[in-house]
PDB file of N, CA and C in Angstrom:
ATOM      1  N   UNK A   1       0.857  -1.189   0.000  1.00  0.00           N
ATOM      2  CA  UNK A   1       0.000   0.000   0.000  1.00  0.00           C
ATOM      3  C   UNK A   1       0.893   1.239   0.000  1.00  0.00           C
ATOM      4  N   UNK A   2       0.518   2.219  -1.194  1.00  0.00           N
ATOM      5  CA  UNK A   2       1.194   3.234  -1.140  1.00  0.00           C
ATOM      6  C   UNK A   2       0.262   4.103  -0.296  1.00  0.00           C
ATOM      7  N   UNK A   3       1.310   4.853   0.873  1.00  0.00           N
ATOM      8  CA  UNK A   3       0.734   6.329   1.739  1.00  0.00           C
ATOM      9  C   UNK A   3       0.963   7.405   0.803  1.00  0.00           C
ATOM     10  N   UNK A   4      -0.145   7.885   1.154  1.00  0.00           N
ATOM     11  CA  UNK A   4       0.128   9.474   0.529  1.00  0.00           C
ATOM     12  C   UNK A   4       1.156  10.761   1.640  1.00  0.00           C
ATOM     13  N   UNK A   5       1.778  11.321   1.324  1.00  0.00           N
ATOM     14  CA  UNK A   5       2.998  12.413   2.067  1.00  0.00           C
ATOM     15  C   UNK A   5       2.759  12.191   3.276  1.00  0.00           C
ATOM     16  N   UNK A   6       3.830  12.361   4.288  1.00  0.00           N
ATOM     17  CA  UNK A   6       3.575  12.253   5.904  1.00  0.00           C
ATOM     18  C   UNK A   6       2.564  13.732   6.296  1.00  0.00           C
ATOM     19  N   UNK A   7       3.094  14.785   5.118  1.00  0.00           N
ATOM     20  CA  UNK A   7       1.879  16.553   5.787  1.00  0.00           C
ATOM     21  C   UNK A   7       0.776  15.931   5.588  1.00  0.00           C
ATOM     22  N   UNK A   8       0.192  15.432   4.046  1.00  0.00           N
ATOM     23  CA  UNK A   8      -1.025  15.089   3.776  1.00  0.00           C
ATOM     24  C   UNK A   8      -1.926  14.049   5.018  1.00  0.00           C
ATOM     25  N   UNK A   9      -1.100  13.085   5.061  1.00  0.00           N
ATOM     26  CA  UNK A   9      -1.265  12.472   6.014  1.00  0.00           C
ATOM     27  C   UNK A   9      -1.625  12.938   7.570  1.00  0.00           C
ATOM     28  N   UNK A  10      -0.803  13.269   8.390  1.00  0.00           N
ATOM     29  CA  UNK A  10      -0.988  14.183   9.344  1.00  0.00           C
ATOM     30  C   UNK A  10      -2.461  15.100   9.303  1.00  0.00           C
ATOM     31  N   UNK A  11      -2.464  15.592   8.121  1.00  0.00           N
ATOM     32  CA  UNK A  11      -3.394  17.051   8.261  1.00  0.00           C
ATOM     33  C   UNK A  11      -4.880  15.631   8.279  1.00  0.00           C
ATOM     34  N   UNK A  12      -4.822  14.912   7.612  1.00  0.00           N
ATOM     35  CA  UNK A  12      -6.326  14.109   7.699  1.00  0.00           C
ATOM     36  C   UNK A  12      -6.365  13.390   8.821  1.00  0.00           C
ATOM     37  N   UNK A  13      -5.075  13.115   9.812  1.00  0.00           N
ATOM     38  CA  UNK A  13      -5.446  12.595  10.757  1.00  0.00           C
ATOM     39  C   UNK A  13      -6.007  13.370  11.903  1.00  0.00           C
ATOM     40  N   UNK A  14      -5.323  15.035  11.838  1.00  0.00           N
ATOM     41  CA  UNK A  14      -6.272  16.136  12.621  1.00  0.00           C
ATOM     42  C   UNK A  14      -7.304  16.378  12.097  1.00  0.00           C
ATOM     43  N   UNK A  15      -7.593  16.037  10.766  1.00  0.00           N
ATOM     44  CA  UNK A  15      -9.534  16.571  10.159  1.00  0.00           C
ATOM     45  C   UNK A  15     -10.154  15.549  11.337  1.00  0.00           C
ATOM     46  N   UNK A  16     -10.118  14.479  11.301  1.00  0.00           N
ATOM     47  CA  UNK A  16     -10.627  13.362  11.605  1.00  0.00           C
ATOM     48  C   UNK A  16     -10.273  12.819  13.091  1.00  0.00           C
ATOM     49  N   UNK A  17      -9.205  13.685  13.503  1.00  0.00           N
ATOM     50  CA  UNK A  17      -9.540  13.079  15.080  1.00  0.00           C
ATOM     51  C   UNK A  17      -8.711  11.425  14.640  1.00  0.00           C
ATOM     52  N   UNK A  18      -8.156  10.825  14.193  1.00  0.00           N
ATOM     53  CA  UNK A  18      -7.408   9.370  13.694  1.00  0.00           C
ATOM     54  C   UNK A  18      -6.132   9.247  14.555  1.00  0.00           C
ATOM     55  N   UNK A  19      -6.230   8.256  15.479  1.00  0.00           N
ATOM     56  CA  UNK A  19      -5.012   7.653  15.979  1.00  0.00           C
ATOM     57  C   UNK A  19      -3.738   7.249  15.168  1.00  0.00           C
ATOM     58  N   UNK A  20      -2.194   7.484  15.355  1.00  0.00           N
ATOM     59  CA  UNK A  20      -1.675   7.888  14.220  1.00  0.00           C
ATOM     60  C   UNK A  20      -1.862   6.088  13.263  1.00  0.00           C
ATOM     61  N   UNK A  21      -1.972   5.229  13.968  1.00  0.00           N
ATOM     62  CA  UNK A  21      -2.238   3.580  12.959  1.00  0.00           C
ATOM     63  C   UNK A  21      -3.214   4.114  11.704  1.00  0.00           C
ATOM     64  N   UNK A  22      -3.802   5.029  11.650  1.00  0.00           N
ATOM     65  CA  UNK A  22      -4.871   5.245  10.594  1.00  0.00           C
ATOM     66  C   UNK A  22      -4.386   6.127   9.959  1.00  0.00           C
ATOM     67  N   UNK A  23      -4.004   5.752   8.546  1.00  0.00           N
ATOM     68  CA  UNK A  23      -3.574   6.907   7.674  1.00  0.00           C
ATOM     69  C   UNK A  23      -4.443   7.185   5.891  1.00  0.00           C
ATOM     70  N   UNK A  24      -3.607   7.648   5.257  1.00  0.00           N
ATOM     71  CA  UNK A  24      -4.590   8.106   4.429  1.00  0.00           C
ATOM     72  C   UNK A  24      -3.892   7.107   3.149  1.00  0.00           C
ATOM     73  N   UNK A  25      -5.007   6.361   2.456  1.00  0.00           N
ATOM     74  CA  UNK A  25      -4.463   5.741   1.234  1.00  0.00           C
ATOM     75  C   UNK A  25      -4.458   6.331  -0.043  1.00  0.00           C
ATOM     76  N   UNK A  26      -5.638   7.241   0.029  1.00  0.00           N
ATOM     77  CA  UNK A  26      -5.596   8.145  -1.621  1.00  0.00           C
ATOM     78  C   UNK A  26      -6.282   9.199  -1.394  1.00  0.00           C
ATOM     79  N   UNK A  27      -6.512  10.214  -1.784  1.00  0.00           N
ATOM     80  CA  UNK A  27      -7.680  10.965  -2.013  1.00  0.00           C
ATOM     81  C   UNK A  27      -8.009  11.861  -3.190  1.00  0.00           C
ATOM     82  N   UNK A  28      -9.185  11.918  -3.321  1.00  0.00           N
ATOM     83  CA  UNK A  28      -9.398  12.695  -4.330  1.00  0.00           C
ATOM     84  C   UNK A  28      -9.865  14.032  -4.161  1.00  0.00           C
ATOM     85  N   UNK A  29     -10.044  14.587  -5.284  1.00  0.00           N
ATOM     86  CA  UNK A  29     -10.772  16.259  -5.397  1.00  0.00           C
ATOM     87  C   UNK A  29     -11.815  16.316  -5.851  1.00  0.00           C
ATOM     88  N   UNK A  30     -13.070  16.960  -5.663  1.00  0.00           N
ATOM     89  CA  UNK A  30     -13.713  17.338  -6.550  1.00  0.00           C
ATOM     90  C   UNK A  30     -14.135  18.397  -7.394  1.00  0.00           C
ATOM     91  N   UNK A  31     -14.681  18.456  -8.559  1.00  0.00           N
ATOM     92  CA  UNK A  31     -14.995  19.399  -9.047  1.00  0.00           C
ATOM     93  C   UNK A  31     -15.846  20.428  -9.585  1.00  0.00           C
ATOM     94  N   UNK A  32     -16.308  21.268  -8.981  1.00  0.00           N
ATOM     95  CA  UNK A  32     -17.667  21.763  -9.310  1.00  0.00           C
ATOM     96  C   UNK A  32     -17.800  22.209 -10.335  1.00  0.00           C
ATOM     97  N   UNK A  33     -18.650  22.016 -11.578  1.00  0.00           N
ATOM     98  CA  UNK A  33     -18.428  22.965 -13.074  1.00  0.00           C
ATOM     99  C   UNK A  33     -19.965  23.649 -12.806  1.00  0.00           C
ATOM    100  N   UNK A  34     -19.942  25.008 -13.681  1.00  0.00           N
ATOM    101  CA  UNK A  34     -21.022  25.793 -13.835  1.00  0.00           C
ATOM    102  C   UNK A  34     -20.775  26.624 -14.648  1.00  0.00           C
ATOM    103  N   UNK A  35     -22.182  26.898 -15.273  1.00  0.00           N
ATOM    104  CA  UNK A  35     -21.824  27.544 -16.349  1.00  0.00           C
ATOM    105  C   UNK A  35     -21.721  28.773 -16.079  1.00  0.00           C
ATOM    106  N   UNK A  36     -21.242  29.978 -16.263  1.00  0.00           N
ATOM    107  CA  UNK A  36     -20.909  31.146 -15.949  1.00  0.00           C
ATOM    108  C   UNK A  36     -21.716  31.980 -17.177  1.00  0.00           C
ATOM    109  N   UNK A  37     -22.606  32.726 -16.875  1.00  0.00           N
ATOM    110  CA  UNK A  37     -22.891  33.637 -17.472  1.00  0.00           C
ATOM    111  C   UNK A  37     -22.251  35.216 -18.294  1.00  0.00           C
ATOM    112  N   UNK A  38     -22.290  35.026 -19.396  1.00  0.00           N
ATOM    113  CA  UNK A  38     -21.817  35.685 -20.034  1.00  0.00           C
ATOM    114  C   UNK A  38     -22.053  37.322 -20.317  1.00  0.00           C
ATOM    115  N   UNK A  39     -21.728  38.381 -20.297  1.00  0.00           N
ATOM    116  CA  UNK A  39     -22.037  39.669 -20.438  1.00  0.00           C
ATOM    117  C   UNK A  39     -21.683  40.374 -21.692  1.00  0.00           C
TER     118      UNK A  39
END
């Protein structure tokens, strides 16, 4: 299993309150699209 960075890591174990045994395996982004009105 690849970990993602020890910061990345760390920072989701303070989102989450995670004892350090629990780390992060992937994460993703999401993306909001909208259409933007034009002038």
């Amino acid at each position: 299993i690849n970990v993602r960075s020890l910061q990345t890591n760390t920072a989701f174990q303070k989102l989450f309150g995670l004892p350090p045994e629990e780390f992060l395996i992937n994460d993703f982004t999401c993306h909001l699209k909208r259409k933007m009105p034009l002038q």
